[in-house]
PDB file of N, CA and C in Angstrom:
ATOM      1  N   UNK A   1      68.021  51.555 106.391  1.00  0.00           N
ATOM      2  CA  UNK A   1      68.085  52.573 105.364  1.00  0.00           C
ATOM      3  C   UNK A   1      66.677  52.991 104.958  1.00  0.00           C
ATOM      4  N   UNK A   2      66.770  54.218 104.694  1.00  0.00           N
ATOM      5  CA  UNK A   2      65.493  54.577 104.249  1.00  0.00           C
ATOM      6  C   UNK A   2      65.126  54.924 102.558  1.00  0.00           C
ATOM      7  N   UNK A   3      64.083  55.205 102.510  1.00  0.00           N
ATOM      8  CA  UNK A   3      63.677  55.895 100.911  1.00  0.00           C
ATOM      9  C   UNK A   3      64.731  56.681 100.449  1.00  0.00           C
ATOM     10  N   UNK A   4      64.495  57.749 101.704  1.00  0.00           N
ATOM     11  CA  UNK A   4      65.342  59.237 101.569  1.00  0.00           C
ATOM     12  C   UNK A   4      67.100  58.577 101.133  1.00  0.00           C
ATOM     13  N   UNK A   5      67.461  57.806 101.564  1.00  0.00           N
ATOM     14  CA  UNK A   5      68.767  56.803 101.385  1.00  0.00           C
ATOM     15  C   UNK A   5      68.930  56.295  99.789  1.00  0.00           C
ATOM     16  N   UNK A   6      68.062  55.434  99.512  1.00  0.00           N
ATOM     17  CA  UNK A   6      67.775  54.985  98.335  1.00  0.00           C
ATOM     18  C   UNK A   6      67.437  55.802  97.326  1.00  0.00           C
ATOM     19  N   UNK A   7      66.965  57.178  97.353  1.00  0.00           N
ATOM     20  CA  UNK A   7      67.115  58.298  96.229  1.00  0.00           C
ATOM     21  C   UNK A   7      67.920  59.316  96.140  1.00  0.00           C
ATOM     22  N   UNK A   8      68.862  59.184  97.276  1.00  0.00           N
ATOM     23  CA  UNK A   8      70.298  59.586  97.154  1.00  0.00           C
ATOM     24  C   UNK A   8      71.328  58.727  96.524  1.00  0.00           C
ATOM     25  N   UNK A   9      70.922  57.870  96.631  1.00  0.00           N
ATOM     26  CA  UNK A   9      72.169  56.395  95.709  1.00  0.00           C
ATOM     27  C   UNK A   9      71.679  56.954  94.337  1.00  0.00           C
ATOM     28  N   UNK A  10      70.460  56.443  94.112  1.00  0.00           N
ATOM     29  CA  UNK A  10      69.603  56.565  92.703  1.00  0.00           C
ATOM     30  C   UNK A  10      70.612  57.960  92.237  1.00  0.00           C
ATOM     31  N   UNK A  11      70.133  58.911  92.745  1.00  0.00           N
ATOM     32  CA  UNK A  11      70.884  60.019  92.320  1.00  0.00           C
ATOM     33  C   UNK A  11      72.535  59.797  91.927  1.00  0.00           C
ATOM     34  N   UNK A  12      73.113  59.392  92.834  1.00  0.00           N
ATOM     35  CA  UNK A  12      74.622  59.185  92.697  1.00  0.00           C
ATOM     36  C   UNK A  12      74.877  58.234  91.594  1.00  0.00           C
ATOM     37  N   UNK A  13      74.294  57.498  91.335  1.00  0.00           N
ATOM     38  CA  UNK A  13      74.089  56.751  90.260  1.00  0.00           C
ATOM     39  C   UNK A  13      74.144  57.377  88.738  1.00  0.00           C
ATOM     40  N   UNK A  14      72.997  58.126  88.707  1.00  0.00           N
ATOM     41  CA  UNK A  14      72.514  59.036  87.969  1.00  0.00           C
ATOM     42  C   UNK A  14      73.595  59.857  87.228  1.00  0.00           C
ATOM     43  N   UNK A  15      74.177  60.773  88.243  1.00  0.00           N
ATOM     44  CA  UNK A  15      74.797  61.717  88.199  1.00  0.00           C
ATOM     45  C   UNK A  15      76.356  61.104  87.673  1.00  0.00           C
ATOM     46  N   UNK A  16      77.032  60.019  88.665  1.00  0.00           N
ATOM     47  CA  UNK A  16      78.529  59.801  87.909  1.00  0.00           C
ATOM     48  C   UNK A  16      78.169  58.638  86.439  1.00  0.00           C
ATOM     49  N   UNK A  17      77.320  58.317  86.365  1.00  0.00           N
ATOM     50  CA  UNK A  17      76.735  57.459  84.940  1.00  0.00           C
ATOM     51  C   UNK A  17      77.218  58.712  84.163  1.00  0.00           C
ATOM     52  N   UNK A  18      76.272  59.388  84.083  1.00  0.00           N
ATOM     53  CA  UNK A  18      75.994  60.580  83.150  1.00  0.00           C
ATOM     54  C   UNK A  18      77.834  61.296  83.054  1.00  0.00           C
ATOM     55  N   UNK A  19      78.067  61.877  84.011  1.00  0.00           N
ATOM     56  CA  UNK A  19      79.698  62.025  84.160  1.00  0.00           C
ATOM     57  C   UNK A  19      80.696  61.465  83.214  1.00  0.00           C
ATOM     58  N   UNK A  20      80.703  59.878  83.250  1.00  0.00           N
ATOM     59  CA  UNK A  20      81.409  58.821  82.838  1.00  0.00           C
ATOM     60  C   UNK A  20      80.810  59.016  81.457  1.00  0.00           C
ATOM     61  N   UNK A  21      79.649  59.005  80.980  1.00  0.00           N
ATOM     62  CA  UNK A  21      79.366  58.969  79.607  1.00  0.00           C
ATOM     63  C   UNK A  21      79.911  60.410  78.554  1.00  0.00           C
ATOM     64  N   UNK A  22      79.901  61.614  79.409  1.00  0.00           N
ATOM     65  CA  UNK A  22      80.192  62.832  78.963  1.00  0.00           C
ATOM     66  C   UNK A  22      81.785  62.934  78.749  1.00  0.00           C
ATOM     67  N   UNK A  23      82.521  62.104  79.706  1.00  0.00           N
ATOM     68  CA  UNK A  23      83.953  62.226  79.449  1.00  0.00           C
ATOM     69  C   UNK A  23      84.119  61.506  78.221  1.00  0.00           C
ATOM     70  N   UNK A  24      83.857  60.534  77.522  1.00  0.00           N
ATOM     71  CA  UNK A  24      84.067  59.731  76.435  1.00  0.00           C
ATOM     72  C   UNK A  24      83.229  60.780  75.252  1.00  0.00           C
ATOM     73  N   UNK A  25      82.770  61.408  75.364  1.00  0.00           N
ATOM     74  CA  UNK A  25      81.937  62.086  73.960  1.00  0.00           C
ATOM     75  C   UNK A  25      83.654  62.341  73.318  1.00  0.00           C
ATOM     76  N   UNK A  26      83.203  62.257  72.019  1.00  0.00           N
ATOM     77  CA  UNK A  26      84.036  62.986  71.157  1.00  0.00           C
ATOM     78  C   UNK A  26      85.800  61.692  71.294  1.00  0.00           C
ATOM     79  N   UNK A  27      85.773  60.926  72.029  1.00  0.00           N
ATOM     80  CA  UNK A  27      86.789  60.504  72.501  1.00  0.00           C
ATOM     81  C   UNK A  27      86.658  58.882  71.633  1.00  0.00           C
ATOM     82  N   UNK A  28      87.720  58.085  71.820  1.00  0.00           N
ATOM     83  CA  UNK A  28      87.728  56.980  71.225  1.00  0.00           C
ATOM     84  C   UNK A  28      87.992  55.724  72.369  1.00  0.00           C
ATOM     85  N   UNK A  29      87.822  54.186  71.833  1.00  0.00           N
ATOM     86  CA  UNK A  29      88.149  53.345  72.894  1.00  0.00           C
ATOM     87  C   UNK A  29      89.934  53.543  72.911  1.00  0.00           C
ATOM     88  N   UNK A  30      90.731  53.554  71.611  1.00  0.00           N
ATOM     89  CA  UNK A  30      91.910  54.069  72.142  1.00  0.00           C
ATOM     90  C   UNK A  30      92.421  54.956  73.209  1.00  0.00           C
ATOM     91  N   UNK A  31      91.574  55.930  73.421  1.00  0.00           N
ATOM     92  CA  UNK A  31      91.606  57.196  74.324  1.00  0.00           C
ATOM     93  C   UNK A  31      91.900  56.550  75.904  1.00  0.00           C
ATOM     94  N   UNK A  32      91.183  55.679  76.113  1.00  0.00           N
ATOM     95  CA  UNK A  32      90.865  54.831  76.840  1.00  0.00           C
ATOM     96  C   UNK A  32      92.187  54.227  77.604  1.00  0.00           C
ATOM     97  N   UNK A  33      92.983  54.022  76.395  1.00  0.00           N
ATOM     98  CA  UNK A  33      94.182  53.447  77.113  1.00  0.00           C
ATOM     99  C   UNK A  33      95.173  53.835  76.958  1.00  0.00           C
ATOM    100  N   UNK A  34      95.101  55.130  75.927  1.00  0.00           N
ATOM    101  CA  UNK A  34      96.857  56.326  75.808  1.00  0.00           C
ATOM    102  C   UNK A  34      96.095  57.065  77.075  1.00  0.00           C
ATOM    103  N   UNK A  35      95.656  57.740  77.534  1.00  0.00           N
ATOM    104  CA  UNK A  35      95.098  59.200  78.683  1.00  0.00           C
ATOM    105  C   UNK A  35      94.933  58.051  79.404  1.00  0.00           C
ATOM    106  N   UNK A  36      96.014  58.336  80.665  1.00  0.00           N
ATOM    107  CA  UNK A  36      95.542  57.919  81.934  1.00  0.00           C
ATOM    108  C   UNK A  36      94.813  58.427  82.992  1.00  0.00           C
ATOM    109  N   UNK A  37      94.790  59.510  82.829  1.00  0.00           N
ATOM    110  CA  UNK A  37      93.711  60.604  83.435  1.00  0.00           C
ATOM    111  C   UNK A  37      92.758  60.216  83.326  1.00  0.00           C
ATOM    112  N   UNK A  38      91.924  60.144  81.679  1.00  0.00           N
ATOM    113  CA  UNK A  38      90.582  60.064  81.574  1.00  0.00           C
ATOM    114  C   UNK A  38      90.236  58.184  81.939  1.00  0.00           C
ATOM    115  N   UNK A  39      90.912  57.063  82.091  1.00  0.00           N
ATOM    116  CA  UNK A  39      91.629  55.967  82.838  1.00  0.00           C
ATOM    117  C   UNK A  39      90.830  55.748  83.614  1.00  0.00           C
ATOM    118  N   UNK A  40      91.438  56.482  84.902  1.00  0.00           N
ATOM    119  CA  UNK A  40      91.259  56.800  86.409  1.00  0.00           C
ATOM    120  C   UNK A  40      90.005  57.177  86.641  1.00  0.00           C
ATOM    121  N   UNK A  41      90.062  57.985  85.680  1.00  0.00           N
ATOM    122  CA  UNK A  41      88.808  59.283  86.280  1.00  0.00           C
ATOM    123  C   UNK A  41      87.311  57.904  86.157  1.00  0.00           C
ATOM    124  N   UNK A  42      87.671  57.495  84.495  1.00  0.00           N
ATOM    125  CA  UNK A  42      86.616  56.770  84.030  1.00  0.00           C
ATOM    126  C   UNK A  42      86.064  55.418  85.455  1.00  0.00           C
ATOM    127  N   UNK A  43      87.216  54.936  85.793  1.00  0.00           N
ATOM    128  CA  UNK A  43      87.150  53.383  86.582  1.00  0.00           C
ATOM    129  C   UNK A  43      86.735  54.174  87.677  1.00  0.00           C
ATOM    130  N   UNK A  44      87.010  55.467  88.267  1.00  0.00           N
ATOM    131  CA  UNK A  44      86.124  56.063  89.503  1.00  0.00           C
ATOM    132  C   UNK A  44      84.897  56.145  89.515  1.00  0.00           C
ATOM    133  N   UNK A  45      84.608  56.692  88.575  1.00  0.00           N
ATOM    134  CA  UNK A  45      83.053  57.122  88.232  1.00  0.00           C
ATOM    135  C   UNK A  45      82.561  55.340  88.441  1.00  0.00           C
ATOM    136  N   UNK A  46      82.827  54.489  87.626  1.00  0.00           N
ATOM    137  CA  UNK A  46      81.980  53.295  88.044  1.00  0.00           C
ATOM    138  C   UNK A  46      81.761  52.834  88.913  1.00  0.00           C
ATOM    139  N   UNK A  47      83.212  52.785  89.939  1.00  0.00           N
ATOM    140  CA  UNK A  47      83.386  52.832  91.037  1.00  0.00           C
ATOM    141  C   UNK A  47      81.996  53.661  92.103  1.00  0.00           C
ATOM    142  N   UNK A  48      81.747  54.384  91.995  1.00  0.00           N
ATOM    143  CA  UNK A  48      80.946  55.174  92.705  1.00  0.00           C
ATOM    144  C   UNK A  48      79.540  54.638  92.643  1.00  0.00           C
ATOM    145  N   UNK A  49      78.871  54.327  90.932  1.00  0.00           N
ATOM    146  CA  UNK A  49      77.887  53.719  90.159  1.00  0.00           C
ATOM    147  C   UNK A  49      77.787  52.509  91.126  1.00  0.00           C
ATOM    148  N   UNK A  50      78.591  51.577  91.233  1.00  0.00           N
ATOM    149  CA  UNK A  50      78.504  50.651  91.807  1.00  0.00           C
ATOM    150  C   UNK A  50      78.554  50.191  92.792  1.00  0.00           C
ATOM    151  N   UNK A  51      79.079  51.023  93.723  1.00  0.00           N
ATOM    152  CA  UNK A  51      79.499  51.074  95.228  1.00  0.00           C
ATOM    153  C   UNK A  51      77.467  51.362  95.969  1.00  0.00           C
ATOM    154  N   UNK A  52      77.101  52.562  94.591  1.00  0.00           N
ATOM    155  CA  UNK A  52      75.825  53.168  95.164  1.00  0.00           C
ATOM    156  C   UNK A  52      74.857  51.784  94.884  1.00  0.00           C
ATOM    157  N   UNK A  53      75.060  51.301  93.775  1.00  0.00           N
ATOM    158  CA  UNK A  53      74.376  49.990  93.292  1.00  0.00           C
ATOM    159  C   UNK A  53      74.016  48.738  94.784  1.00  0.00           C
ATOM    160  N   UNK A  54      75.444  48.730  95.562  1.00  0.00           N
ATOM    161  CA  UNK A  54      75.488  47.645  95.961  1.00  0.00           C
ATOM    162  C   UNK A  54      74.723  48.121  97.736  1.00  0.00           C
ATOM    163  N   UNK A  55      74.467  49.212  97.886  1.00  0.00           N
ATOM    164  CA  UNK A  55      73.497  49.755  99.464  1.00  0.00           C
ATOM    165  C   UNK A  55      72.484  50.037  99.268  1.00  0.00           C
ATOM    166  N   UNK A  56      71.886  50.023  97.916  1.00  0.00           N
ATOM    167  CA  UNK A  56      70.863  50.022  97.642  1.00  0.00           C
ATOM    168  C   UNK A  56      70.111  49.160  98.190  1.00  0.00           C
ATOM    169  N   UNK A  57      68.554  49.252  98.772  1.00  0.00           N
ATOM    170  CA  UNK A  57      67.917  48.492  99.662  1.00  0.00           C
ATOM    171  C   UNK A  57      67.233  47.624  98.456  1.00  0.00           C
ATOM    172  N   UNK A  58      66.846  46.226  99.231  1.00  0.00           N
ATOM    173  CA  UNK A  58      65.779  45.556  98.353  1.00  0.00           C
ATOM    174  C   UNK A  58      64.675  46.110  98.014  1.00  0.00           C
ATOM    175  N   UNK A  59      64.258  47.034  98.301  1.00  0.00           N
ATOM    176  CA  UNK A  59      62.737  47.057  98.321  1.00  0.00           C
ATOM    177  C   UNK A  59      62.974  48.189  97.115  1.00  0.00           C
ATOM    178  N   UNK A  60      63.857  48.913  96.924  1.00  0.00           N
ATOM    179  CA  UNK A  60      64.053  50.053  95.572  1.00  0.00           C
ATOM    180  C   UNK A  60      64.791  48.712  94.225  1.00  0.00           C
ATOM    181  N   UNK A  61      65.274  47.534  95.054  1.00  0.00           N
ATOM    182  CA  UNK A  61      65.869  46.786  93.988  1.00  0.00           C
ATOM    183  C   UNK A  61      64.562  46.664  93.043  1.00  0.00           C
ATOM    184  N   UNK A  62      63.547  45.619  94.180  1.00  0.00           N
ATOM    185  CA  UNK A  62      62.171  45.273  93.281  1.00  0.00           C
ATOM    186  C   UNK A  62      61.748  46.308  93.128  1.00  0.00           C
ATOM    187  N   UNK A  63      61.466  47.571  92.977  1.00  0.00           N
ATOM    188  CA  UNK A  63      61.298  48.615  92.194  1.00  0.00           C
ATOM    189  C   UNK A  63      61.473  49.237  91.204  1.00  0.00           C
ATOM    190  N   UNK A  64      62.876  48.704  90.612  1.00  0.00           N
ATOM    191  CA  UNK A  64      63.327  48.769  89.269  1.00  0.00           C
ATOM    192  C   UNK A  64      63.806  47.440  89.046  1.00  0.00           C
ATOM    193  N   UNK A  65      63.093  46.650  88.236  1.00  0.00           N
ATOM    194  CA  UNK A  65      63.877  45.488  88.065  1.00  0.00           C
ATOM    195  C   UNK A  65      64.403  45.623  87.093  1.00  0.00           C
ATOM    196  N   UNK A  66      64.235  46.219  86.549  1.00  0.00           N
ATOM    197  CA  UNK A  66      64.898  46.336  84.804  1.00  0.00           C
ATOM    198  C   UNK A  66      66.371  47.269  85.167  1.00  0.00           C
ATOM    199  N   UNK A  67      66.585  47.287  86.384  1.00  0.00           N
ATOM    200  CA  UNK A  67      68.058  47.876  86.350  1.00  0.00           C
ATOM    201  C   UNK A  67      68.916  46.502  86.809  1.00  0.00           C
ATOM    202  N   UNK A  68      69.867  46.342  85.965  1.00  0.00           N
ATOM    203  CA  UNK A  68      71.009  45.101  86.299  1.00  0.00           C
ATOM    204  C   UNK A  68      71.489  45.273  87.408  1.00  0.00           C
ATOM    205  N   UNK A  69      71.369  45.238  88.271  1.00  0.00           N
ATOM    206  CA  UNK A  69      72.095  45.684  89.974  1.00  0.00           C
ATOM    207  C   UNK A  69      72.880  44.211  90.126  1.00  0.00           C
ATOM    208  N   UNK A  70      72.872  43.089  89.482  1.00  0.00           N
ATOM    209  CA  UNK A  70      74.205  42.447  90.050  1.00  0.00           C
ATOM    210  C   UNK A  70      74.749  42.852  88.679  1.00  0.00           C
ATOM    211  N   UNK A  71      75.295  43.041  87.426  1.00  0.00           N
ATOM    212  CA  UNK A  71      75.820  43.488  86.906  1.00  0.00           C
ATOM    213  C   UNK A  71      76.490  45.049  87.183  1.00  0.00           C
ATOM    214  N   UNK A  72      75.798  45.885  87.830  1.00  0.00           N
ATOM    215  CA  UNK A  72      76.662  47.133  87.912  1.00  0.00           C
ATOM    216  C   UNK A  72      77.450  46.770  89.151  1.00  0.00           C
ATOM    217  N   UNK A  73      76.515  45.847  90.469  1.00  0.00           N
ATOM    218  CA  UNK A  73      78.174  45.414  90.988  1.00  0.00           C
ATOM    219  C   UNK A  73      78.629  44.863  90.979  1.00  0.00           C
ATOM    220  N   UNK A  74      78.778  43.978  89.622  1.00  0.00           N
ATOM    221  CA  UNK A  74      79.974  43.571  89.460  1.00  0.00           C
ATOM    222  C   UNK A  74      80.653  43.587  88.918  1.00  0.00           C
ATOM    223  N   UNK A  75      80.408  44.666  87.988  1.00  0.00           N
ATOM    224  CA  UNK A  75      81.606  45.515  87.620  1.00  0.00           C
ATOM    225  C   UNK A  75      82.359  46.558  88.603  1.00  0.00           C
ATOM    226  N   UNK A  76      81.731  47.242  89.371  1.00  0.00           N
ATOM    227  CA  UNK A  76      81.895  47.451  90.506  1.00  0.00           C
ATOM    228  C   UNK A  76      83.292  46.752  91.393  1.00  0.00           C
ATOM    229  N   UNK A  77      82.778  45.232  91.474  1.00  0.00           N
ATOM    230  CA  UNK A  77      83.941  44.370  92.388  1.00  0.00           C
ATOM    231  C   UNK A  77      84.758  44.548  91.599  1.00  0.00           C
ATOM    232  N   UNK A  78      84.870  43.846  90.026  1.00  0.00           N
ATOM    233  CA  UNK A  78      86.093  43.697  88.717  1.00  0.00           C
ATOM    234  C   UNK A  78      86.832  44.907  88.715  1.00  0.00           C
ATOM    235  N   UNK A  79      86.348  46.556  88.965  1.00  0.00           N
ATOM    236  CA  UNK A  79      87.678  47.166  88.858  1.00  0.00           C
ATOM    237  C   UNK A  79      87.962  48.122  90.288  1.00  0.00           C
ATOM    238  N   UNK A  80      87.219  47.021  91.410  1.00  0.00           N
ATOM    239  CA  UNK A  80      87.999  47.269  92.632  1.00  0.00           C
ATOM    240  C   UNK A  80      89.025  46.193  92.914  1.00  0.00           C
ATOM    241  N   UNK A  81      88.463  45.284  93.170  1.00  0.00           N
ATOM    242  CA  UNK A  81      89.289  44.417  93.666  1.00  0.00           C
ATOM    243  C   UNK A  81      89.874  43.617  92.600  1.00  0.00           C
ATOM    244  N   UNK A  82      89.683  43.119  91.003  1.00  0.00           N
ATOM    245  CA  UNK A  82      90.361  42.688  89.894  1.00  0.00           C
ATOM    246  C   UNK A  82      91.174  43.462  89.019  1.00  0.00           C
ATOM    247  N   UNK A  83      91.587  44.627  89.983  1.00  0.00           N
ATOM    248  CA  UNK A  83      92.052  45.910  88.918  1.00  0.00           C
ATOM    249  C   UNK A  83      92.926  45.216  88.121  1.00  0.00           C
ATOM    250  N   UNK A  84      93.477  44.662  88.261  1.00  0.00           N
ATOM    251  CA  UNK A  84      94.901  43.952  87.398  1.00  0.00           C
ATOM    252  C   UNK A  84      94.150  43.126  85.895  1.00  0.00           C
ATOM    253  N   UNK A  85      92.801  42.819  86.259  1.00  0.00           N
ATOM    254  CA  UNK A  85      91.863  42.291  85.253  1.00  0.00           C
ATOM    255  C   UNK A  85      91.208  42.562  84.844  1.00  0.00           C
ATOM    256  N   UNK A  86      90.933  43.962  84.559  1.00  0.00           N
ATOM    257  CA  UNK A  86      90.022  44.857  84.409  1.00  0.00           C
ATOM    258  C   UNK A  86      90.070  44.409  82.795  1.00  0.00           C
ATOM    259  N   UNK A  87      88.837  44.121  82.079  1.00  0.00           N
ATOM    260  CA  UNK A  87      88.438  44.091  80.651  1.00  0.00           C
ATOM    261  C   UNK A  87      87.984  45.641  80.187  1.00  0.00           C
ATOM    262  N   UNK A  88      89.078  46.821  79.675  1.00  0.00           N
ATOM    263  CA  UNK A  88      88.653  47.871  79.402  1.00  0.00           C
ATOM    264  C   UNK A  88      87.418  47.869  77.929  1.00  0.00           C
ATOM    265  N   UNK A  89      87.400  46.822  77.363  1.00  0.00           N
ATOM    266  CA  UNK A  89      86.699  46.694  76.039  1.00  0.00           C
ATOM    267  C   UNK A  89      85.224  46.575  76.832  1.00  0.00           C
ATOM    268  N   UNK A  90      84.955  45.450  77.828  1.00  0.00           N
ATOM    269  CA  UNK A  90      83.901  45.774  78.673  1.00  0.00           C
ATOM    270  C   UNK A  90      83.521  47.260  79.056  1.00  0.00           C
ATOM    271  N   UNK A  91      84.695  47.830  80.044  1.00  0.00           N
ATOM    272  CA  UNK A  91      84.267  49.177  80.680  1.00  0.00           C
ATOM    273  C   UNK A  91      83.568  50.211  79.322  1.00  0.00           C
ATOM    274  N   UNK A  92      84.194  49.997  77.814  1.00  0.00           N
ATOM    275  CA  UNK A  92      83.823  51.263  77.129  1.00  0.00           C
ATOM    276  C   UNK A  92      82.386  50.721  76.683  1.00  0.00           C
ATOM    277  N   UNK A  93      82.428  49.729  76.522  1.00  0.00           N
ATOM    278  CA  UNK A  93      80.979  49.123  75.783  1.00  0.00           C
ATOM    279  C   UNK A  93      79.812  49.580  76.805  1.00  0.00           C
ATOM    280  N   UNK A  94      80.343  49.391  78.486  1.00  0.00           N
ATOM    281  CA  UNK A  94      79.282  50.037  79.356  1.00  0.00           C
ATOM    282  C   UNK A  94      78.868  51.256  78.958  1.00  0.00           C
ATOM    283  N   UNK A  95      80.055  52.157  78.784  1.00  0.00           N
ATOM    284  CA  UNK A  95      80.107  53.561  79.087  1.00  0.00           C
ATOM    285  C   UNK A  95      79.328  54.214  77.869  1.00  0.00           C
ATOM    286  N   UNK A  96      79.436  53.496  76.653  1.00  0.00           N
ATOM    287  CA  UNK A  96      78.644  54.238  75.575  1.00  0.00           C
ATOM    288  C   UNK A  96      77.441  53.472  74.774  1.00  0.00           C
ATOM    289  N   UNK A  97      77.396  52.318  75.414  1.00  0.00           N
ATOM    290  CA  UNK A  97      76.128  51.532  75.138  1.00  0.00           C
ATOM    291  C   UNK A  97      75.219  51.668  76.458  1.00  0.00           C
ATOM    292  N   UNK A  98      75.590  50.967  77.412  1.00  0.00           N
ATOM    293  CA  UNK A  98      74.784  50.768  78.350  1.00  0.00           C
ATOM    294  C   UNK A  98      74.087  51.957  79.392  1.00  0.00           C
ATOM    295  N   UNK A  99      75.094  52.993  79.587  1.00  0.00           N
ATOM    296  CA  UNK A  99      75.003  53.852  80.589  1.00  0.00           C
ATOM    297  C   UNK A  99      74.343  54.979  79.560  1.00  0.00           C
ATOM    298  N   UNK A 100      74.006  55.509  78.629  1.00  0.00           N
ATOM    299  CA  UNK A 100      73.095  56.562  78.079  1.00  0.00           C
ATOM    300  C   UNK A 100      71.914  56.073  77.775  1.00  0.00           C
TER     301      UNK A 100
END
């Protein structure tokens, strides 16, 4: 993988973070779990965050160390493969603490 690789993740990163944070404006953690739409939509967007998190090369890892990269994937794994265990009180605390 190259640079050019690693600032396309960065970007994808970037971009469904920002996404995921804009759908919750104005919205509540209830929202969260009456709208299954905004649900889906929300656990995709991380999905993506984290998927980009986890091809990310070492050498952009030690480049930002101050980004949690085993934390975004593993949230990442928790609502791929733990969907049934998904802690939504986690996912919102990401979405409006961590990710702006």
């Amino acid at each position: 993988m190259t640079r050019h690789d690693d600032r396309i993740r960065l970007r994808h990163m970037l971009d469904h973070g920002r996404e995921a944070v804009a759908m919750v404006q104005g919205r509540s953690r209830a929202d969260l779990d009456l709208d299954r739409q905004l649900n889906l939509s929300i656990v995709r967007l991380l999905e993506i965050v984290g998927e980009a998190a986890a091809r990310a090369t070492p050498e952009i890892r030690a480049d930002l160390p101050d980004l949690p990269w085993a934390e975004i994937v593993g949230l990442r794994n928790r609502v791929i493969h733990g969907y049934d265990r998904v802690d939504f009180d986690i996912v919102w605390e990401v979405i409006v603490s961590d990710l702006p």
